[in-house]
PDB file of N, CA and C in Angstrom:
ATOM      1  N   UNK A   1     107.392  62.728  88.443  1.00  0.00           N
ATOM      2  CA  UNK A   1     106.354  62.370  87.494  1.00  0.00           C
ATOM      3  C   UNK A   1     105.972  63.549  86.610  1.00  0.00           C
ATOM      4  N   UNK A   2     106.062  64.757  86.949  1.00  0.00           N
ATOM      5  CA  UNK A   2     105.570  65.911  86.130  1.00  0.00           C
ATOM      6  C   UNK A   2     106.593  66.083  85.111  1.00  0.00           C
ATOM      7  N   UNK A   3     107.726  66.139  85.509  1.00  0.00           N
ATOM      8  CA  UNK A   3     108.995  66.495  84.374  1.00  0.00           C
ATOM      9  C   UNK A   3     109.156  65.452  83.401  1.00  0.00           C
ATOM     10  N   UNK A   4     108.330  63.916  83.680  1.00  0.00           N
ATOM     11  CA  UNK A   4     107.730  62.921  82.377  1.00  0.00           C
ATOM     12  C   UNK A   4     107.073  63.156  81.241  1.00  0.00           C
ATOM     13  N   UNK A   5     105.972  64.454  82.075  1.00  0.00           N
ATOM     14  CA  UNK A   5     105.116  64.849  80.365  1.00  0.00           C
ATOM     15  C   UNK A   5     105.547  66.505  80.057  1.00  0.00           C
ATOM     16  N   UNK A   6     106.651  66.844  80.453  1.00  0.00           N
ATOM     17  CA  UNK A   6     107.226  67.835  80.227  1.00  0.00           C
ATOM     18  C   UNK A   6     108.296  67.771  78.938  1.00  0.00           C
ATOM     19  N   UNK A   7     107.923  69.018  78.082  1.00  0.00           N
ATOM     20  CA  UNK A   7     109.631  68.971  76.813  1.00  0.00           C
ATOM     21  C   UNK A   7     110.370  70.145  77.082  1.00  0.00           C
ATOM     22  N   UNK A   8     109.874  71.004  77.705  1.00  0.00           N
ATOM     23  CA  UNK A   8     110.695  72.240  77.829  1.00  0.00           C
ATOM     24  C   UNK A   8     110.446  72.770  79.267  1.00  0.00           C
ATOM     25  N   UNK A   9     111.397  73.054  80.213  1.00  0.00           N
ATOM     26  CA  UNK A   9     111.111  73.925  81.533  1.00  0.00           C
ATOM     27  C   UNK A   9     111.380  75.420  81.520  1.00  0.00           C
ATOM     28  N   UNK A  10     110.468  76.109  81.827  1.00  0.00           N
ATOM     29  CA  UNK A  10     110.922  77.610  82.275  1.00  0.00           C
ATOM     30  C   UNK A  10     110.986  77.886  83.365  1.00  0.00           C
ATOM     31  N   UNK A  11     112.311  78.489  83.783  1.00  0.00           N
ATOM     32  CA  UNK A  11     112.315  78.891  85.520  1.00  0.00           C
ATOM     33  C   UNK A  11     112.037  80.591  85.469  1.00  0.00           C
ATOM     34  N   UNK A  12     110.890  81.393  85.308  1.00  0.00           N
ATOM     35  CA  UNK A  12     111.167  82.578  85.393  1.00  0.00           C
ATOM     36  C   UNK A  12     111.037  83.418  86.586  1.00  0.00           C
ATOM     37  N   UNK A  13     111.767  83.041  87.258  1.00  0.00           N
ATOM     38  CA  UNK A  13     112.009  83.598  89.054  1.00  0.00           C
ATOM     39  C   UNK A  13     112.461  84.719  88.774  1.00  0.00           C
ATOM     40  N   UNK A  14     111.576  85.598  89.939  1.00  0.00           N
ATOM     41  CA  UNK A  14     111.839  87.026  89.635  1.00  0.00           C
ATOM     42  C   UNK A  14     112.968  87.143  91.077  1.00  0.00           C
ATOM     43  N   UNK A  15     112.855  86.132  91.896  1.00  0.00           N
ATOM     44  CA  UNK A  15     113.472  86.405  93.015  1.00  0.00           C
ATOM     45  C   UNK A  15     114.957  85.686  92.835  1.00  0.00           C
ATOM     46  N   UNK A  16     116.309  86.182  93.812  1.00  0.00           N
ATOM     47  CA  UNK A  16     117.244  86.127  93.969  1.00  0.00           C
ATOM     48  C   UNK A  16     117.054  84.507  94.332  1.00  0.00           C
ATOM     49  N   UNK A  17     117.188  83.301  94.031  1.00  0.00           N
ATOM     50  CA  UNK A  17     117.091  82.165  94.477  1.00  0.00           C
ATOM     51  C   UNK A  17     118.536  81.863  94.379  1.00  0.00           C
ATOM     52  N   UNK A  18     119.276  80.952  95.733  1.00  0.00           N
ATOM     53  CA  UNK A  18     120.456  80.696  95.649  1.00  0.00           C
ATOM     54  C   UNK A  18     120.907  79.408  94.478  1.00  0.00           C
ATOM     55  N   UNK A  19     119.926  78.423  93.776  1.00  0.00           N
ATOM     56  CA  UNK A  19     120.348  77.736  92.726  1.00  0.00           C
ATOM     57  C   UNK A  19     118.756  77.015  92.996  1.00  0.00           C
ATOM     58  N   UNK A  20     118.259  76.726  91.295  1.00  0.00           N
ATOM     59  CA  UNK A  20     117.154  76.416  90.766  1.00  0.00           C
ATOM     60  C   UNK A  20     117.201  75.030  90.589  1.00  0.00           C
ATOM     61  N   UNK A  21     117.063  73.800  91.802  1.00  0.00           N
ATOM     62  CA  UNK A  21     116.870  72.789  92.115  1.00  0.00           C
ATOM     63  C   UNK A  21     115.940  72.092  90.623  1.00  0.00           C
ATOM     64  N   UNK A  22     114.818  72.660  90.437  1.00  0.00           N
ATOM     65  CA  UNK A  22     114.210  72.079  89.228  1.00  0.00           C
ATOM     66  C   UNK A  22     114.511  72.185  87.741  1.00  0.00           C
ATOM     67  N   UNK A  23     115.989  73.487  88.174  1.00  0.00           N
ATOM     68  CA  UNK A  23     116.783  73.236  86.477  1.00  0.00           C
ATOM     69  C   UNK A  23     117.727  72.219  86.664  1.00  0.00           C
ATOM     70  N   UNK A  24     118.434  71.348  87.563  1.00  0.00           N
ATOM     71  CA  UNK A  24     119.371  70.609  87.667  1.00  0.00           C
ATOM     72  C   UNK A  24     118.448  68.735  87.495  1.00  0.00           C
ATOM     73  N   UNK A  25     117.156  68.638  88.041  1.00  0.00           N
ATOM     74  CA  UNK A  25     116.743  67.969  87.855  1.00  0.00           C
ATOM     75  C   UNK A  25     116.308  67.933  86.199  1.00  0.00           C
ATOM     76  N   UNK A  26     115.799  68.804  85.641  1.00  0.00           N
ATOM     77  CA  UNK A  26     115.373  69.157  84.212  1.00  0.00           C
ATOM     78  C   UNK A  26     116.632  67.985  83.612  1.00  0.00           C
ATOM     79  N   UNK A  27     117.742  68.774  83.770  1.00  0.00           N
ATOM     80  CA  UNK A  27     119.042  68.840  82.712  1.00  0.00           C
ATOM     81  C   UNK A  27     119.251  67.242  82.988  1.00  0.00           C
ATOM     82  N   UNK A  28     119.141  66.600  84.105  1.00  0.00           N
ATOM     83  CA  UNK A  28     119.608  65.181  84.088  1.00  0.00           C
ATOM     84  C   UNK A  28     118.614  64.527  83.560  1.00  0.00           C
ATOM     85  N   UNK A  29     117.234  64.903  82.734  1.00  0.00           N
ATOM     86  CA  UNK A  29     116.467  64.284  82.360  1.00  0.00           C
ATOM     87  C   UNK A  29     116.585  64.747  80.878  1.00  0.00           C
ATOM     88  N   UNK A  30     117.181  65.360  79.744  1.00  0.00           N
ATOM     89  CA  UNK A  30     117.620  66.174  78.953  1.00  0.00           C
ATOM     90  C   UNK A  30     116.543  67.024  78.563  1.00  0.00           C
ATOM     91  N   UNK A  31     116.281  67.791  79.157  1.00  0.00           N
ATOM     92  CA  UNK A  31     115.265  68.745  79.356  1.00  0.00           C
ATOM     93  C   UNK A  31     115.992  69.976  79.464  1.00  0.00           C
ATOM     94  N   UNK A  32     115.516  70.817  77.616  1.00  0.00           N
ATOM     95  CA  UNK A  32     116.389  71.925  77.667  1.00  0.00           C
ATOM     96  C   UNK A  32     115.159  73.000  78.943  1.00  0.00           C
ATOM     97  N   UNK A  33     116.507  73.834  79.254  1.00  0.00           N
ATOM     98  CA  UNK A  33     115.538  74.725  80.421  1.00  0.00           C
ATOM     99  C   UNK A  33     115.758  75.848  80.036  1.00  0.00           C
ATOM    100  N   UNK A  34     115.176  77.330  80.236  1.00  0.00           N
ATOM    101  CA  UNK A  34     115.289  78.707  79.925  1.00  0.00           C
ATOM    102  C   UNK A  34     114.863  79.090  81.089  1.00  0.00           C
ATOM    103  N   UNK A  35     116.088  79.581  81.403  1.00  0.00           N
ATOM    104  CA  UNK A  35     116.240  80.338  82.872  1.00  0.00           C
ATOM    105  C   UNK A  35     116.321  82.065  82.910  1.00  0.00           C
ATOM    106  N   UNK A  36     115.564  82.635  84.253  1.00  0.00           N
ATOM    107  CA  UNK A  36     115.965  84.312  84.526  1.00  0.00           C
ATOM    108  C   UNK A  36     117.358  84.475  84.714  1.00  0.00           C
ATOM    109  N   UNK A  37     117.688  85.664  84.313  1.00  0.00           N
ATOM    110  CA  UNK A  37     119.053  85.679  85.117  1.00  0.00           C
ATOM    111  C   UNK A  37     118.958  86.365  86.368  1.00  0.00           C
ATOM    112  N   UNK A  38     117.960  85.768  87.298  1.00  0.00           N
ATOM    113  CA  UNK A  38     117.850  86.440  88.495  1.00  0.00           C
ATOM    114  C   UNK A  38     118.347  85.326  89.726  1.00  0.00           C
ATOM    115  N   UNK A  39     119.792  85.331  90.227  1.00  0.00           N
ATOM    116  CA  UNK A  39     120.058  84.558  91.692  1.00  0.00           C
ATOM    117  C   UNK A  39     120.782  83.690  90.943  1.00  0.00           C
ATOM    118  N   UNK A  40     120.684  82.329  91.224  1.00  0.00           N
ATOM    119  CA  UNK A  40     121.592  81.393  91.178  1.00  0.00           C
ATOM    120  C   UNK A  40     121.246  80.464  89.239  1.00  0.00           C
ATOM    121  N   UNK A  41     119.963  80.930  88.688  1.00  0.00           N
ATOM    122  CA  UNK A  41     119.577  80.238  88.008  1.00  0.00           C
ATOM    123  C   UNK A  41     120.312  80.204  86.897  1.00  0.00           C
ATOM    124  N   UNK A  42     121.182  81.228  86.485  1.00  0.00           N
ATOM    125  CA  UNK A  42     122.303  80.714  85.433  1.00  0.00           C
ATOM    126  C   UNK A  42     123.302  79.881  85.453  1.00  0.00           C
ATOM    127  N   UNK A  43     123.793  79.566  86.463  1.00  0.00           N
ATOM    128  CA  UNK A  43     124.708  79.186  87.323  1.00  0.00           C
ATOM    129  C   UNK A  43     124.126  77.639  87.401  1.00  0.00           C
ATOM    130  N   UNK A  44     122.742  77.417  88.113  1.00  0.00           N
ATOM    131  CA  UNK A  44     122.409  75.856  87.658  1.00  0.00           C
ATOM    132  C   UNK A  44     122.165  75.459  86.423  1.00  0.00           C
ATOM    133  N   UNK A  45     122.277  76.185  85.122  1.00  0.00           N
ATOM    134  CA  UNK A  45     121.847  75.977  84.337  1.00  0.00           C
ATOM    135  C   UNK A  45     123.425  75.126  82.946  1.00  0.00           C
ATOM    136  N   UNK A  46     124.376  75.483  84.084  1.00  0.00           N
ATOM    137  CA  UNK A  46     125.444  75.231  83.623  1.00  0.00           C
ATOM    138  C   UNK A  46     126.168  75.938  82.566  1.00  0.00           C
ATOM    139  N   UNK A  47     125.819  76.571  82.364  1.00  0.00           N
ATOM    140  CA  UNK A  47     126.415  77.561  80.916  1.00  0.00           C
ATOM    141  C   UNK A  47     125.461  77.000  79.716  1.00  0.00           C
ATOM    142  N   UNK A  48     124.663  76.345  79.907  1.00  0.00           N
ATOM    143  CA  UNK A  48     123.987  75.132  78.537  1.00  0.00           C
ATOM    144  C   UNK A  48     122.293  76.007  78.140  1.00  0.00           C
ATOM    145  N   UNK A  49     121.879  76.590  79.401  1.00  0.00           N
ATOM    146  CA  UNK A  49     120.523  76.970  79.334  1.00  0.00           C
ATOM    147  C   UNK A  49     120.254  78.092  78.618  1.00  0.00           C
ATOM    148  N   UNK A  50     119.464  79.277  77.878  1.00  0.00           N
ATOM    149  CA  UNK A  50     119.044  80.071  77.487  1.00  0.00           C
ATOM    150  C   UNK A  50     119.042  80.915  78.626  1.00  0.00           C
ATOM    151  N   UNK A  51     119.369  82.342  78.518  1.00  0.00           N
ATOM    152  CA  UNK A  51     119.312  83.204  80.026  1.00  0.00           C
ATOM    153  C   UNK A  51     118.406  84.229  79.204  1.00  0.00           C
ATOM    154  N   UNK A  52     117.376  84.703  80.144  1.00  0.00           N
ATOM    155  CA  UNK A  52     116.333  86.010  79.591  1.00  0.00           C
ATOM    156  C   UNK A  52     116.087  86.944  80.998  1.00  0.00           C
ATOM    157  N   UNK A  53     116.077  87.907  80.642  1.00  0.00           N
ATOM    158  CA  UNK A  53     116.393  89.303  81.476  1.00  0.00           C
ATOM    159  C   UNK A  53     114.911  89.083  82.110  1.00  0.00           C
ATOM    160  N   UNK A  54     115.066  89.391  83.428  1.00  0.00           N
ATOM    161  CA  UNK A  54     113.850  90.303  84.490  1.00  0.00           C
ATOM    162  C   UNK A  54     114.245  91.055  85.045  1.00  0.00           C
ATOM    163  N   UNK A  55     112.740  91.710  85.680  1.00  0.00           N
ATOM    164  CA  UNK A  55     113.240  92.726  86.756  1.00  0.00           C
ATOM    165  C   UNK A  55     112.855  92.194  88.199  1.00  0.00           C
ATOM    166  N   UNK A  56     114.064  92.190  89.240  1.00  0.00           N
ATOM    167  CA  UNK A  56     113.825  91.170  90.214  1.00  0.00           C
ATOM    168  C   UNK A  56     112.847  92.076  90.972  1.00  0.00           C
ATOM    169  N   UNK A  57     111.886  90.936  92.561  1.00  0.00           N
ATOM    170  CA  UNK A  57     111.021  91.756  92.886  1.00  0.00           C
ATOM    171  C   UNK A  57     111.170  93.122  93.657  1.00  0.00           C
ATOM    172  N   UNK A  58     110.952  93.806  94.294  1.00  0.00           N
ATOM    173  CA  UNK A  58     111.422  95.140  94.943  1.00  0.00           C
ATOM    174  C   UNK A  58     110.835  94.655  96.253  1.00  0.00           C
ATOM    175  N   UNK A  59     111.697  94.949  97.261  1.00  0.00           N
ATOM    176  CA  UNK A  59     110.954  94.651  98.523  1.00  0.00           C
ATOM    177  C   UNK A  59     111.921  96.047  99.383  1.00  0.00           C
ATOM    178  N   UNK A  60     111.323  96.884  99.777  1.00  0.00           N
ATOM    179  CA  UNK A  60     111.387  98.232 100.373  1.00  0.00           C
ATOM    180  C   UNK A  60     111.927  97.607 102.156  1.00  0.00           C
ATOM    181  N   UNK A  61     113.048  98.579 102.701  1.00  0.00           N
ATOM    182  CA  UNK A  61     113.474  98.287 103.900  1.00  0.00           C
ATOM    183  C   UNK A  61     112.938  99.277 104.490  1.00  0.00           C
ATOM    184  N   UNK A  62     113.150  98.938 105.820  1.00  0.00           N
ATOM    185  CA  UNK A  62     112.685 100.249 106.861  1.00  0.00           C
ATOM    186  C   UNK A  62     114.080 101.062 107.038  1.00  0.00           C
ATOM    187  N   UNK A  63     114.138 101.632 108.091  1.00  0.00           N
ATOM    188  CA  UNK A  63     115.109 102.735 108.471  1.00  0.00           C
ATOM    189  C   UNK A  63     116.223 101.530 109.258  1.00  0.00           C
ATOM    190  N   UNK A  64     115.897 100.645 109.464  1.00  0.00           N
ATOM    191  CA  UNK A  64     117.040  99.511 109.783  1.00  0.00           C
ATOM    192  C   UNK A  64     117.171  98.695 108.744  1.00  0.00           C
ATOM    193  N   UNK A  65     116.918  98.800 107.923  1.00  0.00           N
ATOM    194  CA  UNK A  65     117.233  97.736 106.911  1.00  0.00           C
ATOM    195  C   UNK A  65     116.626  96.269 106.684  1.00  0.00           C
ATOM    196  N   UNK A  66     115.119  96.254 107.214  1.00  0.00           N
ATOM    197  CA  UNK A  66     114.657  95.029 107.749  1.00  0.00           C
ATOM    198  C   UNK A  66     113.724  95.340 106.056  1.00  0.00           C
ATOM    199  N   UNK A  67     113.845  94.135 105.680  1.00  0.00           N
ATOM    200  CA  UNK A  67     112.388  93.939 104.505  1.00  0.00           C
ATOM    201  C   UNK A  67     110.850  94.313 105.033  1.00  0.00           C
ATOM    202  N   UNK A  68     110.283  95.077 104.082  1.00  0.00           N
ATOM    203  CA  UNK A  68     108.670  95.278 104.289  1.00  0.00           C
ATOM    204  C   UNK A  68     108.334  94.368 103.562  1.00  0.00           C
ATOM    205  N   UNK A  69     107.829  92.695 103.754  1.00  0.00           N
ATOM    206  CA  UNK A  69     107.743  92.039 102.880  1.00  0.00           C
ATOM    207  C   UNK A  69     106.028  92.629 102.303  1.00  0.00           C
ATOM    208  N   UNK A  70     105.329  93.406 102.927  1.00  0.00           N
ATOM    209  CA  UNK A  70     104.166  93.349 102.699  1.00  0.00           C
ATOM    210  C   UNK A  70     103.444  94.483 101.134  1.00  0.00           C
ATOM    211  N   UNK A  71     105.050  95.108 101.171  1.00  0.00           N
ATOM    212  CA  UNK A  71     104.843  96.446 100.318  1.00  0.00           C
ATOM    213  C   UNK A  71     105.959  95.746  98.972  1.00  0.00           C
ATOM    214  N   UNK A  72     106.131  94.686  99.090  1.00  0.00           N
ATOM    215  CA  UNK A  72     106.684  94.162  97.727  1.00  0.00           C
ATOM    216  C   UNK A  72     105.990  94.365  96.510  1.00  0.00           C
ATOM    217  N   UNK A  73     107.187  94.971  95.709  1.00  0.00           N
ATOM    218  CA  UNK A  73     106.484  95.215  93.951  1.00  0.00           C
ATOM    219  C   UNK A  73     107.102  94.148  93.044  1.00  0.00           C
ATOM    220  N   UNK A  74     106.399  94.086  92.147  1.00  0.00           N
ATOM    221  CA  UNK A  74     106.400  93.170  91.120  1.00  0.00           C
ATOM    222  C   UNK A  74     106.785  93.893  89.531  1.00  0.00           C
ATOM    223  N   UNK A  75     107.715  94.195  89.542  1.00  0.00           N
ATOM    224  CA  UNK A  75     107.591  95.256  88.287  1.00  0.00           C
ATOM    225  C   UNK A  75     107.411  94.144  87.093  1.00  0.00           C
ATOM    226  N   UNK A  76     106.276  95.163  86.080  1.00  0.00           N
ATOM    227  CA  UNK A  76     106.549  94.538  84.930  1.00  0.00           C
ATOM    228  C   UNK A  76     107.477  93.988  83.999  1.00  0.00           C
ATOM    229  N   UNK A  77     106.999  92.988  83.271  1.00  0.00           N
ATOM    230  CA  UNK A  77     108.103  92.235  82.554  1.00  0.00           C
ATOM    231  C   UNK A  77     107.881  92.701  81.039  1.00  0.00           C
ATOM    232  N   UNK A  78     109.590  92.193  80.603  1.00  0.00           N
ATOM    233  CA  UNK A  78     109.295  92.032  79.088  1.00  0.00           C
ATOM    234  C   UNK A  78     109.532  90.606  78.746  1.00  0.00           C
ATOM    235  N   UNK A  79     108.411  89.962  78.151  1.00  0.00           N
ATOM    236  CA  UNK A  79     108.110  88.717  77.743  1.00  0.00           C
ATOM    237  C   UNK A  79     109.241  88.280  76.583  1.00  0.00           C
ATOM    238  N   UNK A  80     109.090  89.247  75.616  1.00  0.00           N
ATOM    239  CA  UNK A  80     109.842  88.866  74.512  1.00  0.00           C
ATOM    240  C   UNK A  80     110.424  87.859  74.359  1.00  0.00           C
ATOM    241  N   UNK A  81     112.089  88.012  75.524  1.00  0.00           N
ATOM    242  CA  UNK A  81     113.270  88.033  75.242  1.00  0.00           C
ATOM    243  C   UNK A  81     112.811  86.143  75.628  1.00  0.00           C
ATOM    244  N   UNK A  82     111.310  85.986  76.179  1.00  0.00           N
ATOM    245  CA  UNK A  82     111.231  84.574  77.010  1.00  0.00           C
ATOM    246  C   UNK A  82     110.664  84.281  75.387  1.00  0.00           C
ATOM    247  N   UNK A  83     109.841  85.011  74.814  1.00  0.00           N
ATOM    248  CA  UNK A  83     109.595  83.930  73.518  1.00  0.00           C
ATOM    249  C   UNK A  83     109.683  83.759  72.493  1.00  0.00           C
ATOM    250  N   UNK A  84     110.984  84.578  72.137  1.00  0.00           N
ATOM    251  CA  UNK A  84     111.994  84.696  71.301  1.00  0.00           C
ATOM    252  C   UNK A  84     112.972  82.897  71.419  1.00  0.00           C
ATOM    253  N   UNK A  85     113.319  82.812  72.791  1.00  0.00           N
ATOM    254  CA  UNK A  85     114.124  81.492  73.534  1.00  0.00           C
ATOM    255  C   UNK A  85     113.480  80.785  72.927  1.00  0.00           C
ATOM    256  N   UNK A  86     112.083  80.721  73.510  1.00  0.00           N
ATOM    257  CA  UNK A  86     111.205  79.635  73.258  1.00  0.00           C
ATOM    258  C   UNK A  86     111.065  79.039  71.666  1.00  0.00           C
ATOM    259  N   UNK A  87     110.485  80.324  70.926  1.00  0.00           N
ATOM    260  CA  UNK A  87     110.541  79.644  69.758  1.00  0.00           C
ATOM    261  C   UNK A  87     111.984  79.074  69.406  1.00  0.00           C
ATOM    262  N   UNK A  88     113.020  79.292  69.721  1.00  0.00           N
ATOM    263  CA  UNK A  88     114.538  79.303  68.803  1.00  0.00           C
ATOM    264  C   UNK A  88     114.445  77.833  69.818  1.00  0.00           C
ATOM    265  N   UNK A  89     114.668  77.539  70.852  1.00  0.00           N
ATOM    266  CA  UNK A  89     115.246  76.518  71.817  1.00  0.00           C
ATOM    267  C   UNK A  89     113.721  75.156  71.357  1.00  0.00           C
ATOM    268  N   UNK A  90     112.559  75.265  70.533  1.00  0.00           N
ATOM    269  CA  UNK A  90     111.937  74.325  70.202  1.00  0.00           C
ATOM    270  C   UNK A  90     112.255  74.003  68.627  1.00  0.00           C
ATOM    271  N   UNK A  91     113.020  74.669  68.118  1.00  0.00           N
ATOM    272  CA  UNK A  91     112.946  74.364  66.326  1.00  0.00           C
ATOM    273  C   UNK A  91     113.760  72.965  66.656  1.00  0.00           C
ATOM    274  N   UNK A  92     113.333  72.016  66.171  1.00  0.00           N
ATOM    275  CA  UNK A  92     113.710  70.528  65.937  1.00  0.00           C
ATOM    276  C   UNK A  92     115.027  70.119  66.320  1.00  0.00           C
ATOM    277  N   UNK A  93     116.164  70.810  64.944  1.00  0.00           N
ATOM    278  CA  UNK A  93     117.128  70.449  65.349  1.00  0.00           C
ATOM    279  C   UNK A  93     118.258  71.050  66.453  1.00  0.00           C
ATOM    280  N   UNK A  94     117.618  72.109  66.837  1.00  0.00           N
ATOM    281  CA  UNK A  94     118.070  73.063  68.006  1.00  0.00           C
ATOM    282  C   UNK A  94     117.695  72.138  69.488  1.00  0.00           C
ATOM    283  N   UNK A  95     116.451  71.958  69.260  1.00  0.00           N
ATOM    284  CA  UNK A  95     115.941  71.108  70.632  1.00  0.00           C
ATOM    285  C   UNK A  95     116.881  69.874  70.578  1.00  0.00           C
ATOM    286  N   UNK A  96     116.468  68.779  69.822  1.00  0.00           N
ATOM    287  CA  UNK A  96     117.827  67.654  69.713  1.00  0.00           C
ATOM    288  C   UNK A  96     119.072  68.354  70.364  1.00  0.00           C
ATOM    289  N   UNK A  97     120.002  68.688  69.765  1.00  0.00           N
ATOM    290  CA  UNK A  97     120.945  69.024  70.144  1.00  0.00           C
ATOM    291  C   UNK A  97     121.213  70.018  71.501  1.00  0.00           C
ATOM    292  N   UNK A  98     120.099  70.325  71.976  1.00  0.00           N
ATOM    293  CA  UNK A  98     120.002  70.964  73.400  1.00  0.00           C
ATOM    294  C   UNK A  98     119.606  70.304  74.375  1.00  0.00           C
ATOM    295  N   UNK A  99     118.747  69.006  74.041  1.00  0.00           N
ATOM    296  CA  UNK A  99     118.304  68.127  74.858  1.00  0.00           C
ATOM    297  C   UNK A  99     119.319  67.005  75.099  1.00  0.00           C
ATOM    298  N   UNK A 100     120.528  66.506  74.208  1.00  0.00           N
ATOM    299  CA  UNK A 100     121.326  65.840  74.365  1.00  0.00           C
ATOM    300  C   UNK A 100     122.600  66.724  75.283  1.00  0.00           C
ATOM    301  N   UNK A 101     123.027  67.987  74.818  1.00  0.00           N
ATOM    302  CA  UNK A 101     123.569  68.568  76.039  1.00  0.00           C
ATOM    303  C   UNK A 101     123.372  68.767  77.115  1.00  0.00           C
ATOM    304  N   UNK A 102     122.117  69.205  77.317  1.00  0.00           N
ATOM    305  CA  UNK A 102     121.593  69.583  79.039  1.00  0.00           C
ATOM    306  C   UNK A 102     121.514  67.846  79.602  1.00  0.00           C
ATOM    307  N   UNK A 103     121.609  67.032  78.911  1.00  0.00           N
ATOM    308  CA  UNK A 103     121.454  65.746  79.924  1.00  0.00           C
ATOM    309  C   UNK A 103     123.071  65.506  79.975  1.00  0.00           C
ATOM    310  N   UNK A 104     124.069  65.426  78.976  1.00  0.00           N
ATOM    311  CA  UNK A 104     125.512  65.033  79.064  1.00  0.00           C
ATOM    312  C   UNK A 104     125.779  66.086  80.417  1.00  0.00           C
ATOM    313  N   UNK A 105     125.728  67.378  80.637  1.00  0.00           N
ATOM    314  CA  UNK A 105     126.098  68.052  81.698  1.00  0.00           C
ATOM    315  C   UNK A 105     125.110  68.071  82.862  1.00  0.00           C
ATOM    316  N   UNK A 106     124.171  67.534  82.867  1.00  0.00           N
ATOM    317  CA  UNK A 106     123.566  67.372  84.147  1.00  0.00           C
ATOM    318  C   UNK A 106     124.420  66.298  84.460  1.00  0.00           C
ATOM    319  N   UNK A 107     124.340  65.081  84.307  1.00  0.00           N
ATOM    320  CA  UNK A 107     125.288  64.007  84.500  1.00  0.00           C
ATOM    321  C   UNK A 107     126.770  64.296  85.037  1.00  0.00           C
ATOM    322  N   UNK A 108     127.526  65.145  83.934  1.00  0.00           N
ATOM    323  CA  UNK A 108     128.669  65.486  84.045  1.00  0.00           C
ATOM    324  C   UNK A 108     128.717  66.227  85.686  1.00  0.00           C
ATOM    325  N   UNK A 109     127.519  67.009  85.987  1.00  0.00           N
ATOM    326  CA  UNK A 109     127.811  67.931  87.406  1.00  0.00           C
ATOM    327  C   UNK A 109     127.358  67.052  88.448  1.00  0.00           C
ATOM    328  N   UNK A 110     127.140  66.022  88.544  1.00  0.00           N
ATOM    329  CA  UNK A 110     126.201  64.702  89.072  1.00  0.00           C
ATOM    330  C   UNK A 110     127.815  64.141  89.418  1.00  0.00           C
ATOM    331  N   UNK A 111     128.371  63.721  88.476  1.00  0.00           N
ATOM    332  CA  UNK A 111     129.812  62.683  88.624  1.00  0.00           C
ATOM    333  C   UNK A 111     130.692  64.245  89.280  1.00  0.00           C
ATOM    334  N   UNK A 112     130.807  64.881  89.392  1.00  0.00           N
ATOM    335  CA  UNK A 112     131.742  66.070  89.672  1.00  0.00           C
ATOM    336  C   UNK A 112     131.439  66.421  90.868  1.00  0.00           C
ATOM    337  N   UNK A 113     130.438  66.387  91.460  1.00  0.00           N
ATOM    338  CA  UNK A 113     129.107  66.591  92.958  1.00  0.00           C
ATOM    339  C   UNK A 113     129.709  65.287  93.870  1.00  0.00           C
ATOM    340  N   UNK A 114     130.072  64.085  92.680  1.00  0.00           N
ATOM    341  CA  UNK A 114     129.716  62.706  93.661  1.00  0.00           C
ATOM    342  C   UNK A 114     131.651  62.534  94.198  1.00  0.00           C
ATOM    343  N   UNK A 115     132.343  63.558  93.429  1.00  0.00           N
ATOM    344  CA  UNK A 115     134.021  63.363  93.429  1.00  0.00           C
ATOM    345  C   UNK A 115     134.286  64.386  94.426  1.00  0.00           C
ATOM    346  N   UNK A 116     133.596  65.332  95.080  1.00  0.00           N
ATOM    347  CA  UNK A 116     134.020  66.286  96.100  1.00  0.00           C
ATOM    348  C   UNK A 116     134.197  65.414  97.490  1.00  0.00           C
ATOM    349  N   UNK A 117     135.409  66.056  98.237  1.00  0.00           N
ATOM    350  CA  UNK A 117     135.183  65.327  99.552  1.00  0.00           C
ATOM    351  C   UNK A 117     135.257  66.713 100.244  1.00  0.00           C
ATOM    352  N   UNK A 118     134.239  66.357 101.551  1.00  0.00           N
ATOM    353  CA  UNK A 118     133.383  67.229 102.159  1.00  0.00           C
ATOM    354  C   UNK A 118     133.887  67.024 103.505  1.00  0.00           C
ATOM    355  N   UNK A 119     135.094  67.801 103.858  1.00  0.00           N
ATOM    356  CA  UNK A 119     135.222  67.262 105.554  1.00  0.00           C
ATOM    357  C   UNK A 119     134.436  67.576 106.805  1.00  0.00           C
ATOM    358  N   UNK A 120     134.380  66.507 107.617  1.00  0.00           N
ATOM    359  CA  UNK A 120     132.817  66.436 108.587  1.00  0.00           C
ATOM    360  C   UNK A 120     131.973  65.967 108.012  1.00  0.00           C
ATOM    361  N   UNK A 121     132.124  65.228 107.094  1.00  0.00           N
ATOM    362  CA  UNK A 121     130.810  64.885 106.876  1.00  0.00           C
ATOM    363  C   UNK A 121     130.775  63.176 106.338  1.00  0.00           C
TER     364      UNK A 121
END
C-alpha cells in the first residue's frame, strides 16, 4: 500500500545489504529507484537504477575480529550526487521513460527467477 502513493524510491543504505528487497518490488511497480552503491543495491537495481556514492557505516573490531557494534560511526555524507539523480531522474520525459523500464525489467527478472530450477527444492 505505501509504494501506491509513492513516484520515486530512494534506497540510501549506508550498510553492506546483500540485495534491496524494496528496489525489486519498486521496479515491478515502474517505480524509478536511486540506489547507494553500498552491498547488493546496484545489483537489485538491475543496471536500470541511478547509483550515488556513500560512505558505508564503520563498525570497529576487537583484537579477534568480532564487531563493536556499539562504537559504530556514521560518517558524513555528500548529498549532492543524491540530488543531482533526483532532479535529472524526475524531469518528465526522463521519468516516463525510466518508469516504463524499471517495470519491463522488474518483470523481465520475475520471468527469469520463475525459469531457474533449484535442486531440493
Amino acid at each position: 500500500k505505501v509504494l501506491s502513493r509513492v513516484c520515486l524510491v530512494l534506497a540510501p543504505s549506508l550498510w553492506f545489504e546483500s540485495w534491496g528487497m524494496v528496489v525489486t518490488e519498486a521496479l515491478l511497480r515502474g517505480l524509478p529507484c536511486i540506489v547507494s552503491d553500498a552491498g547488493g543495491l546496484p545489483e537489485a537495481g538491475l543496471g536500470i537504477c541511478p547509483v550515488c556514492p556513500v560512505a558505508p557505516i564503520e563498525i570497529p573490531t576487537d583484537s579477534e575480529g568480532t564487531p563493536i557494534w556499539a562504537m559504530r560511526q556514521y560518517p558524513k555524507q555528500d548529498i549532492w550526487p543524491w540530488v543531482t539523480a533526483i532532479q535529472q531522474t524526475m524531469q518528465p520525459v526522463v521519468f516516463a521513460d525510466l518508469s516504463r523500464r524499471c517495470r519491463q525489467a522488474g518483470h523481465n527478472f520475475l520471468e527469469q527467477g520463475a525459469q531457474l530450477e533449484l535442486p531440493g527444492l
